[in-house]
N, C-alpha and C. Protein backbone atom coordinates (compact mmCIF):
# COMPACT_ATOMS: atom_id res chain seq x y z
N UNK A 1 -5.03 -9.40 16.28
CA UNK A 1 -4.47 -8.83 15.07
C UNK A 1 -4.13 -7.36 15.33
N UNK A 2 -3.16 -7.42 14.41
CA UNK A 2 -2.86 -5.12 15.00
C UNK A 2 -3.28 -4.71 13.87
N UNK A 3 -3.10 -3.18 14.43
CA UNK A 3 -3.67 -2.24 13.31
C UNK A 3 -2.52 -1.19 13.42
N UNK A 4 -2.20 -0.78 12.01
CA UNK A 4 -1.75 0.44 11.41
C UNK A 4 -2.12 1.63 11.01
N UNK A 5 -1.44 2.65 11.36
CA UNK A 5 -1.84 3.79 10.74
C UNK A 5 -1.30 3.54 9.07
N UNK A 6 -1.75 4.61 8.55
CA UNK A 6 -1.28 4.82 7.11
C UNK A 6 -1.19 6.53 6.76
N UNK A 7 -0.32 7.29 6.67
CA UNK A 7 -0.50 8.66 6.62
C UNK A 7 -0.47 8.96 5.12
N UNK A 8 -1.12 9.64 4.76
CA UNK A 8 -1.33 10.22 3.16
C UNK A 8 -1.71 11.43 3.16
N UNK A 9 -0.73 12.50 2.52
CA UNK A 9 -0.36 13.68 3.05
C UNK A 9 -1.03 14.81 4.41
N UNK A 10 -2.12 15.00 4.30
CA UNK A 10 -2.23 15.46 5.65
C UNK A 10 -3.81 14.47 5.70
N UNK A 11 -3.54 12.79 5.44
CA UNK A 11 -4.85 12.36 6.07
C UNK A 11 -3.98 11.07 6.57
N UNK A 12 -4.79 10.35 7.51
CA UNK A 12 -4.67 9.52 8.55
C UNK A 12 -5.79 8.74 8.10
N UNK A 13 -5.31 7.23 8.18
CA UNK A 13 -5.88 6.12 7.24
C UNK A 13 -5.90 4.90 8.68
N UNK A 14 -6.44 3.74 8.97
CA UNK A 14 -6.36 2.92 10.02
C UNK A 14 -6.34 2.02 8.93
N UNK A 15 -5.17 1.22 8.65
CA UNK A 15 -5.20 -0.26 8.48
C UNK A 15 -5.49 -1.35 9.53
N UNK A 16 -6.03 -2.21 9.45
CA UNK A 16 -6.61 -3.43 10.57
C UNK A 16 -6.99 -4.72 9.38
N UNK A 17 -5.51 -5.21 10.26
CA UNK A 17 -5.35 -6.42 9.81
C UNK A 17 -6.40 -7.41 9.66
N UNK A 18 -7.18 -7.40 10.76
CA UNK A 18 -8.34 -8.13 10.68
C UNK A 18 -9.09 -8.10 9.47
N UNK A 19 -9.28 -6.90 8.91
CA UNK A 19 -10.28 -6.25 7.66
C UNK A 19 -10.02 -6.63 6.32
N UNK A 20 -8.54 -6.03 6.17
CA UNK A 20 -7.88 -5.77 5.04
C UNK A 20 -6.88 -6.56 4.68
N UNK A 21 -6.37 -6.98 3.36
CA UNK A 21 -5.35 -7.87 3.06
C UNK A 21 -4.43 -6.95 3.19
N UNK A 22 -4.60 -5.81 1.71
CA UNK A 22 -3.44 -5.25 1.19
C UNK A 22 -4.12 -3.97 1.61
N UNK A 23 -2.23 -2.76 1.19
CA UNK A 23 -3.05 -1.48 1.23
C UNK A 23 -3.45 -0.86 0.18
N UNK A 24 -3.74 -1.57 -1.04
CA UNK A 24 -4.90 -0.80 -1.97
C UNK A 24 -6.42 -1.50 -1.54
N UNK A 25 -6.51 -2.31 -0.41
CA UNK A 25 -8.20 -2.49 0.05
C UNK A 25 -8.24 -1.19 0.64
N UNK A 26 -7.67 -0.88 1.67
CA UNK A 26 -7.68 0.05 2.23
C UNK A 26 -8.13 1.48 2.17
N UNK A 27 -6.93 1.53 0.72
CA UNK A 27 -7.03 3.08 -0.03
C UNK A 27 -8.44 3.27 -0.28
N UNK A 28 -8.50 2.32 -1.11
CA UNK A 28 -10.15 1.27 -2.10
C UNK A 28 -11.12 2.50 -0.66
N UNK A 29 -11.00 1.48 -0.04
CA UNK A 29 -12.16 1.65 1.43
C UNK A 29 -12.28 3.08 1.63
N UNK A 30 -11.58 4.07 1.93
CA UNK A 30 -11.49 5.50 2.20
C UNK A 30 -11.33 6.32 0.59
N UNK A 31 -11.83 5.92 -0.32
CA UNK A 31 -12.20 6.50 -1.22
C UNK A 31 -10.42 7.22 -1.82
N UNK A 32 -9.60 6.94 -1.62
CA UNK A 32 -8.46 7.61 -2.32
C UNK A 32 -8.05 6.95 -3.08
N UNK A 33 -8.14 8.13 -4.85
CA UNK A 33 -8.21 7.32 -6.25
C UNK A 33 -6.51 6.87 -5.93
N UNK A 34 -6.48 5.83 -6.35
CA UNK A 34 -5.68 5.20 -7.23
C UNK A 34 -5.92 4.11 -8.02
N UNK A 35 -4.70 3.72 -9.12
CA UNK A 35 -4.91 3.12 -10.08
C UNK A 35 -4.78 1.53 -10.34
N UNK A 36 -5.32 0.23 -10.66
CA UNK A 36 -4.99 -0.53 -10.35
C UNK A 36 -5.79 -1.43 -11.39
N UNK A 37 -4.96 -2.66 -11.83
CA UNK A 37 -5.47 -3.46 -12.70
C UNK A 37 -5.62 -4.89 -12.20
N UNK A 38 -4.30 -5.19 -12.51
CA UNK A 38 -4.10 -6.89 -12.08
C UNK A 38 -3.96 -7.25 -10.76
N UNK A 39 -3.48 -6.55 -10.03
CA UNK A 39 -3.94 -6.47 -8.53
C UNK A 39 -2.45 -8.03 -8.39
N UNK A 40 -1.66 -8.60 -8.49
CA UNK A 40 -1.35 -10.04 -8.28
C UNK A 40 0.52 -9.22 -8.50
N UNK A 41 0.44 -7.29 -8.65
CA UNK A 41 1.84 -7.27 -8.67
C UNK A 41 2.59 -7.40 -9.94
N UNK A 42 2.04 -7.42 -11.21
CA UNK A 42 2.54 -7.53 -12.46
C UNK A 42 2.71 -6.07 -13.62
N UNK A 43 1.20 -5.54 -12.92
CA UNK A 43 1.01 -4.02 -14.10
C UNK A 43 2.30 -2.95 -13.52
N UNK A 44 1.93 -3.05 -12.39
CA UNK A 44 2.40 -1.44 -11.47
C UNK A 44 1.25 -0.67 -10.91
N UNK A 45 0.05 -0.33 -11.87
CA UNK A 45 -0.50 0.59 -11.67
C UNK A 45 -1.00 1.53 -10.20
N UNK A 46 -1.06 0.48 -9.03
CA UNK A 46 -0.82 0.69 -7.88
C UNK A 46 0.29 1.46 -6.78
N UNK A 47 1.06 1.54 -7.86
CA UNK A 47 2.34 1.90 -6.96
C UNK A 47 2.20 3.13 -6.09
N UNK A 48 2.89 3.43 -4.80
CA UNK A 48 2.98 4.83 -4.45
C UNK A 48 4.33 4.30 -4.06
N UNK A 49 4.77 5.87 -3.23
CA UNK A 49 5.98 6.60 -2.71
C UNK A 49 5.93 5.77 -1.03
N UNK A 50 7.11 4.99 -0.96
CA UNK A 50 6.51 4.63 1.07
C UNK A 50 8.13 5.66 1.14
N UNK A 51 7.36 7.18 1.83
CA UNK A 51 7.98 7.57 2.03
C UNK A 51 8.94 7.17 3.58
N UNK A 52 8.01 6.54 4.73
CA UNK A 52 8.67 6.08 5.77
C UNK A 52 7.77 4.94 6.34
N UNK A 53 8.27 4.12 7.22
CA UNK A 53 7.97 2.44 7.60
C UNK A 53 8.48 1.28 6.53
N UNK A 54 7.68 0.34 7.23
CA UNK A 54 8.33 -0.94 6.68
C UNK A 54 6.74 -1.21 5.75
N UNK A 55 7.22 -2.44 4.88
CA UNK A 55 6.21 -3.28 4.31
C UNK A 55 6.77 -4.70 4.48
N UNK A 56 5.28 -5.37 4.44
CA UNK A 56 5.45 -6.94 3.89
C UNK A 56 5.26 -7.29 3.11
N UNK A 57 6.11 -7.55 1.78
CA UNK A 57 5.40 -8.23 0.72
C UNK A 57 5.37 -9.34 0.72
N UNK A 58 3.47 -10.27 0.30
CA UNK A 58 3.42 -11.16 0.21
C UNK A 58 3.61 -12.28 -0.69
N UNK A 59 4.13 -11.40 -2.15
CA UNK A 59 5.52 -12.33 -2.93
C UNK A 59 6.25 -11.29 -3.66
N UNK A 60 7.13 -11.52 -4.05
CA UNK A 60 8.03 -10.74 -4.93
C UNK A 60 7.23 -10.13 -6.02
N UNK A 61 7.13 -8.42 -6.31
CA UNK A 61 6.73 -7.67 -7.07
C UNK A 61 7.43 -8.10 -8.68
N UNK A 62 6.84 -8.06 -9.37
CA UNK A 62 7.37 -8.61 -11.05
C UNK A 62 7.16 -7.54 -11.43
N UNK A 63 6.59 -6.31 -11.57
CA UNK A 63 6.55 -4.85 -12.15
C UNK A 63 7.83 -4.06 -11.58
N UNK A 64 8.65 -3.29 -12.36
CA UNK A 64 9.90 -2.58 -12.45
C UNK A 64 9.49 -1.57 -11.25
N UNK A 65 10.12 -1.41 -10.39
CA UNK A 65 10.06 -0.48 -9.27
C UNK A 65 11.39 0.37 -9.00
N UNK A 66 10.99 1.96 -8.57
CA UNK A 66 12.14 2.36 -8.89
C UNK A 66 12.52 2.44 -6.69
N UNK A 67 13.48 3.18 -6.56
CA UNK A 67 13.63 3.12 -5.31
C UNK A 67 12.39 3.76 -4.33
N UNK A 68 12.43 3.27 -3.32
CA UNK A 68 10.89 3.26 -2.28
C UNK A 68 9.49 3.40 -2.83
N UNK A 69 9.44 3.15 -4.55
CA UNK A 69 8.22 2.40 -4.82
C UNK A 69 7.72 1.10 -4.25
N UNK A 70 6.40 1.03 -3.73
CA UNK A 70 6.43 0.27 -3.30
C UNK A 70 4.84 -0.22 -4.63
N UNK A 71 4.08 -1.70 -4.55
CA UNK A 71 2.79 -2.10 -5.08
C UNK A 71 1.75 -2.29 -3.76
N UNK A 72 0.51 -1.48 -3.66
CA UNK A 72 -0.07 -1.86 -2.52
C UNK A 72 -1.10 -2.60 -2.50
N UNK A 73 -1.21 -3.26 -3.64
CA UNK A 73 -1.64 -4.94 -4.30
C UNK A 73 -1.22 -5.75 -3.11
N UNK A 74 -0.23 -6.07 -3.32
CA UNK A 74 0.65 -7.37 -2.83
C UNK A 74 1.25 -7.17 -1.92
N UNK A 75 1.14 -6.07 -0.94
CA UNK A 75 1.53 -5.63 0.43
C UNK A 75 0.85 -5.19 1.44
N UNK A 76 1.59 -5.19 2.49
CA UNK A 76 1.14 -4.64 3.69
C UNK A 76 1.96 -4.13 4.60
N UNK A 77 1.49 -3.13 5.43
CA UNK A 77 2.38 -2.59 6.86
C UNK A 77 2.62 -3.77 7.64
N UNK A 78 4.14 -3.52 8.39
CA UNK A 78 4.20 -3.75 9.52
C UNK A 78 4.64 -2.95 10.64
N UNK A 79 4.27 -1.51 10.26
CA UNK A 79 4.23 -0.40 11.44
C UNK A 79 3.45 0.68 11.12
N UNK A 80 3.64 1.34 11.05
CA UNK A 80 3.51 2.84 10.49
C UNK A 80 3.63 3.31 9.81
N UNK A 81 2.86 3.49 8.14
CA UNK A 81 3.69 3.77 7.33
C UNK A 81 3.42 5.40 6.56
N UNK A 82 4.34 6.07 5.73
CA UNK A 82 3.68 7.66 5.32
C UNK A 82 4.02 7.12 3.71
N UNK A 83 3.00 7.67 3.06
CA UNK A 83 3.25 7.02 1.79
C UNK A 83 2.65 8.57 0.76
N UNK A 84 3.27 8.01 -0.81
CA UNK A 84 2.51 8.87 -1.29
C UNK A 84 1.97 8.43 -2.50
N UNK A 85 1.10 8.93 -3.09
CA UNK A 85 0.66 8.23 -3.95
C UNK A 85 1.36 8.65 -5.91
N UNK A 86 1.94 7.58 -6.58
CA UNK A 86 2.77 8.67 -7.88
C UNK A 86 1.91 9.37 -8.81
């Protein structure tokens, strides 16, 4: 399985696939608040900024997203990603 970085403004995050589904386990794991309800991709409350990389989403987001919002519920890296949180 690989592992990802995750950059959040001047911190450095290790996603590992092995561990983690999505990247709000992640966030969850290293203690950086964010907000989150339904977790399944419906509220939003999760959302950040992917300022650069790719994601996988593992189904289509149903909460209104504006451009490079991404939900880190229902996703994951597949490289490198710099994100921010809204």
């Amino acid at each position: 399985m690989k592992s990802f970085k995750i950059f959040l403004k001047k911190r450095e995050i290790f996603f590992d696939c092995k561990f983690h589904r999505n990247i709000l386990e992640v966030l969850q794991s290293n203690q950086i608040p964010i907000g989150y309800q339904c977790q399944l991709g419906f509220c939003g409350l999760c959302k950040v900024y992917l300022k650069k990389g790719d994601i996988f989403y593992f189904y289509r987001p149903i909460a209104l997203l504006k451009s490079k919002e991404i939900l880190t519920c229902i996703c994951r890296p597949i490289n490198n990603i710099v994100i921010e949180i809204c």
